[in-house]
N, C-alpha and C. Protein backbone atom coordinates (compact mmCIF):
# COMPACT_ATOMS: atom_id res chain seq x y z
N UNK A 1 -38.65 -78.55 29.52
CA UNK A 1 -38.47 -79.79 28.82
C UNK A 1 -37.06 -79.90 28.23
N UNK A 2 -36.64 -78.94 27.73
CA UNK A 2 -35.21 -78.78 26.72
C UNK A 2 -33.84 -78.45 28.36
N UNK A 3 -34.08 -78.31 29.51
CA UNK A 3 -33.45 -78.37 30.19
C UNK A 3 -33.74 -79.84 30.57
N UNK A 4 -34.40 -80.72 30.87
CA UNK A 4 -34.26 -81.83 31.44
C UNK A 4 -33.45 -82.70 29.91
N UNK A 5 -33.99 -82.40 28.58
CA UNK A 5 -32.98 -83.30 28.12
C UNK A 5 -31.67 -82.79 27.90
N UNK A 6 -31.71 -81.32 28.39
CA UNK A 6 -29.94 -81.49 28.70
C UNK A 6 -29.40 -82.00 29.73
N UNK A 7 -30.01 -82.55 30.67
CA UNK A 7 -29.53 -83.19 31.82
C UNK A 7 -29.36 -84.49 31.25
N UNK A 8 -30.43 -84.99 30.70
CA UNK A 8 -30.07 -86.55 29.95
C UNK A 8 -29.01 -86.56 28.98
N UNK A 9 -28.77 -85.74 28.60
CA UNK A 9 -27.69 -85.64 27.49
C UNK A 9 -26.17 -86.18 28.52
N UNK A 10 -26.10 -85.16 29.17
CA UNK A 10 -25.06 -85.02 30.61
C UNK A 10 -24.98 -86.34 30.95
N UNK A 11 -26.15 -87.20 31.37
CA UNK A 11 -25.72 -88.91 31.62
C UNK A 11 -25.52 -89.55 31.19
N UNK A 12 -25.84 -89.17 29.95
CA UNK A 12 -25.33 -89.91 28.71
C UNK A 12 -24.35 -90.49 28.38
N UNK A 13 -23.03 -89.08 28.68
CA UNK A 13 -22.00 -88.64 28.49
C UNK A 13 -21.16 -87.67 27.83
N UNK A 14 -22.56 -86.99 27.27
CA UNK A 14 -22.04 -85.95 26.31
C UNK A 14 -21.19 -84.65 27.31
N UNK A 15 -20.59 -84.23 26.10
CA UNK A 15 -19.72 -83.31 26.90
C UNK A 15 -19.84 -82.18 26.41
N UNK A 16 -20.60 -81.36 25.62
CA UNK A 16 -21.26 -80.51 24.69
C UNK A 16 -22.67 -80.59 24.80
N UNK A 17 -23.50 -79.87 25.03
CA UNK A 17 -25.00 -79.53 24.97
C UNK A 17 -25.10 -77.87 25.00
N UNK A 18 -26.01 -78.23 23.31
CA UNK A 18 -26.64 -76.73 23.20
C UNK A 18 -28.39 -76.75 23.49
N UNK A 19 -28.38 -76.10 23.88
CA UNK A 19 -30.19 -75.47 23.88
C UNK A 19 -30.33 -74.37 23.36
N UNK A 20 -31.43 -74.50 22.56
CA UNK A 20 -31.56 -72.77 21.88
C UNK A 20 -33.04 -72.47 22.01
N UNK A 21 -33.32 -71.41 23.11
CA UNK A 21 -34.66 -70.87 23.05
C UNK A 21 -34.88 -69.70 24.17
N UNK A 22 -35.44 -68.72 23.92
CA UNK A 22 -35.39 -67.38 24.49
C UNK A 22 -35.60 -68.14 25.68
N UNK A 23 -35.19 -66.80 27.15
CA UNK A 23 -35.14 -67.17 28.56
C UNK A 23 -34.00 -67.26 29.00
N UNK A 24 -32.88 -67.03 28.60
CA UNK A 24 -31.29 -67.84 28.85
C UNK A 24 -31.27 -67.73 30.36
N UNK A 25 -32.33 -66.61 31.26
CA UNK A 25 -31.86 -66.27 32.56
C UNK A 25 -33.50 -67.41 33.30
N UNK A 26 -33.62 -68.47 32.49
CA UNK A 26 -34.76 -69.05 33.61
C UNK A 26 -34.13 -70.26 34.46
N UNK A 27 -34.41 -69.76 35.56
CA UNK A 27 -34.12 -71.52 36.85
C UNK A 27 -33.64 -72.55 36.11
N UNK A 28 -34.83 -72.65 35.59
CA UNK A 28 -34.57 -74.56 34.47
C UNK A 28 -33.11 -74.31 33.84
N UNK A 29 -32.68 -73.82 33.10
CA UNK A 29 -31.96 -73.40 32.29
C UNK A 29 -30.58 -73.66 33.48
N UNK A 30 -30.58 -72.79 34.44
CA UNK A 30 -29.65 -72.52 35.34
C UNK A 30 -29.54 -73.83 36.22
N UNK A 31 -30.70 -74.39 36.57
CA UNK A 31 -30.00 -75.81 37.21
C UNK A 31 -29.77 -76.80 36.36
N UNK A 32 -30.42 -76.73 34.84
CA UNK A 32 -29.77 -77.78 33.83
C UNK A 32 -28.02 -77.43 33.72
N UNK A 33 -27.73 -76.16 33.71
CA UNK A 33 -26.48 -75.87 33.45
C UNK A 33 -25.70 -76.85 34.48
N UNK A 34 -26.19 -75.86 36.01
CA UNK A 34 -25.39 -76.53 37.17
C UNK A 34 -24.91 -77.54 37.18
N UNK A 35 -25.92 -78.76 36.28
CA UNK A 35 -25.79 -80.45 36.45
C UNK A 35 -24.94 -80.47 35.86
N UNK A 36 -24.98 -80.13 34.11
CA UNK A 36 -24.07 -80.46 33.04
C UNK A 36 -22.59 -80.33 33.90
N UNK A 37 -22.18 -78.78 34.22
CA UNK A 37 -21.46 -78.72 34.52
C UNK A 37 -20.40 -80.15 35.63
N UNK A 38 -21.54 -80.49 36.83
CA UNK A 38 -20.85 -81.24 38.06
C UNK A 38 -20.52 -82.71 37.21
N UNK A 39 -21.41 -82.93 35.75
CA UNK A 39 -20.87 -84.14 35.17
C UNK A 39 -20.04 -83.90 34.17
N UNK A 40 -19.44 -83.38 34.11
CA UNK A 40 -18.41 -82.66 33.55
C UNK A 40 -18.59 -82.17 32.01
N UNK A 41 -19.56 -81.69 31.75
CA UNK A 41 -20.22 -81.47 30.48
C UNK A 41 -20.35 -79.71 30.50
N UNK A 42 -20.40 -79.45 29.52
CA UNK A 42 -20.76 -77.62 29.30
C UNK A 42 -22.05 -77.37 28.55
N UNK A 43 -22.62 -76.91 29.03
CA UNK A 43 -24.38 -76.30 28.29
C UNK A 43 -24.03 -75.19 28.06
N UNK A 44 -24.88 -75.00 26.31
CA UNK A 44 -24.26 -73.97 25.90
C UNK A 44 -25.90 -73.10 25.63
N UNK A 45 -26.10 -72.60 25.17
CA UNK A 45 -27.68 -71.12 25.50
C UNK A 45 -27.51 -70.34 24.69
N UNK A 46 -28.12 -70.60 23.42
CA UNK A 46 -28.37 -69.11 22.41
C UNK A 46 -29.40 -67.84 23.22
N UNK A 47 -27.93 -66.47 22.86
CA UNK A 47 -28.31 -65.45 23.36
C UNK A 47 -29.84 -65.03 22.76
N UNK A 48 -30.34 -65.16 21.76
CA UNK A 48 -31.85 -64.97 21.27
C UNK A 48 -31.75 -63.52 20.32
N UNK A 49 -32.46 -63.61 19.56
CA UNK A 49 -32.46 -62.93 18.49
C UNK A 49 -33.27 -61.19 18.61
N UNK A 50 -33.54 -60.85 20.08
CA UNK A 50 -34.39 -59.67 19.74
C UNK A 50 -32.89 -58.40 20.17
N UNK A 51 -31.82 -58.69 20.16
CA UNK A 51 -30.91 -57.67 20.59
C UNK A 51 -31.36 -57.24 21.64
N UNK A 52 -31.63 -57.92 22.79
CA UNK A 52 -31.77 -57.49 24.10
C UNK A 52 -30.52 -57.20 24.73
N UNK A 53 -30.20 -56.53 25.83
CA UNK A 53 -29.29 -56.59 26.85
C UNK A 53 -29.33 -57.88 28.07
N UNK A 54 -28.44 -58.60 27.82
CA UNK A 54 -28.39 -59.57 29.19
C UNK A 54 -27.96 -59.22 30.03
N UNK A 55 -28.50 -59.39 31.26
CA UNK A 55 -27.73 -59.50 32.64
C UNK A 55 -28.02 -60.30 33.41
N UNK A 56 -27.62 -60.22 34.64
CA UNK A 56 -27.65 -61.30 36.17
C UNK A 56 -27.47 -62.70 35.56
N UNK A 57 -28.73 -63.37 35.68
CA UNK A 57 -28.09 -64.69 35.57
C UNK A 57 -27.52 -64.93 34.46
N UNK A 58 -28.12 -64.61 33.22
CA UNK A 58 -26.75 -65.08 32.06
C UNK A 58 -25.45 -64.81 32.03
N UNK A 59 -24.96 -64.31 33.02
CA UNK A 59 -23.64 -63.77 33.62
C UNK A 59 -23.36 -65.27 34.06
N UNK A 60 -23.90 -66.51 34.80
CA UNK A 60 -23.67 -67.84 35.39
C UNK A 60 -22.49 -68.55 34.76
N UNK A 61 -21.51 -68.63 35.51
CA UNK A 61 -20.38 -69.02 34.96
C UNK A 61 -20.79 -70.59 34.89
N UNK A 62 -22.03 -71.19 35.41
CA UNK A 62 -21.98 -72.44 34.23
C UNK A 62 -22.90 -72.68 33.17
N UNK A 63 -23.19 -71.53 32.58
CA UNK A 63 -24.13 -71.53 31.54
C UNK A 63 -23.17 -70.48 30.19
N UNK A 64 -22.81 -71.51 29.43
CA UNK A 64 -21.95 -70.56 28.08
C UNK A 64 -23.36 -69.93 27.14
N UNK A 65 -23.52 -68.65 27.43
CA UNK A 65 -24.55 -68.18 26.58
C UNK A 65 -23.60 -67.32 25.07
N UNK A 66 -24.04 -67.75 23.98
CA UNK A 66 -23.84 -67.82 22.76
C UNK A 66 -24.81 -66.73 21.94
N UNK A 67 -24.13 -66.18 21.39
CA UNK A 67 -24.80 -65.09 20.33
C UNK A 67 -23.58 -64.83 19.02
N UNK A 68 -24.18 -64.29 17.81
CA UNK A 68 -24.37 -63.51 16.57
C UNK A 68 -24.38 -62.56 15.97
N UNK A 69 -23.92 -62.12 15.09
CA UNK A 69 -24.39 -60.52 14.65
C UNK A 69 -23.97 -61.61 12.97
N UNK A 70 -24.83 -60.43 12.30
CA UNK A 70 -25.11 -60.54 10.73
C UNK A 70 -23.49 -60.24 10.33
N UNK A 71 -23.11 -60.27 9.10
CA UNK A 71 -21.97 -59.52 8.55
C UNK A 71 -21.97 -58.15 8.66
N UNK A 72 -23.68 -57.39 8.38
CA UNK A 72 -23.92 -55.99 8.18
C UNK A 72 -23.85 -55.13 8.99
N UNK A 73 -23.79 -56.42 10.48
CA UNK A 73 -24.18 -55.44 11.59
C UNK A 73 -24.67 -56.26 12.57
């Protein structure tokens, strides 16, 4: 659902779209990116809060995945 309204966002005209919700490496996610991207927009993907290790697809050079650390650490 939160990938299709980043696609609507994209026709909109926005040129900035964040989504924030664990999965950063699911399909949806990755062809919402693809679109943003070809309309010249950037989707951006919070890395998620359990300190996991990402790999493969959140590596997708059209998906800006975004993360955090505390001050403490």
């Amino acid at each position: 659902m939160l990938a299709h309204c980043a696609q609507v966002a994209c026709d909109a005209g926005d040129k900035a779209v964040s989504i924030s919700y664990s999965g950063v490496a699911s399909a949806s996610r990755l062809t919402a990116a693809t679109y943003c991207k070809s309309k010249g927009s950037l989707l951006f993907n919070s890395a998620g809060n359990s300190g996991a290790q990402l790999a493969g697809d959140a590596d997708d050079d059209n998906l800006i995945v975004v993360g955090a650390t505390a001050s403490n650490g």
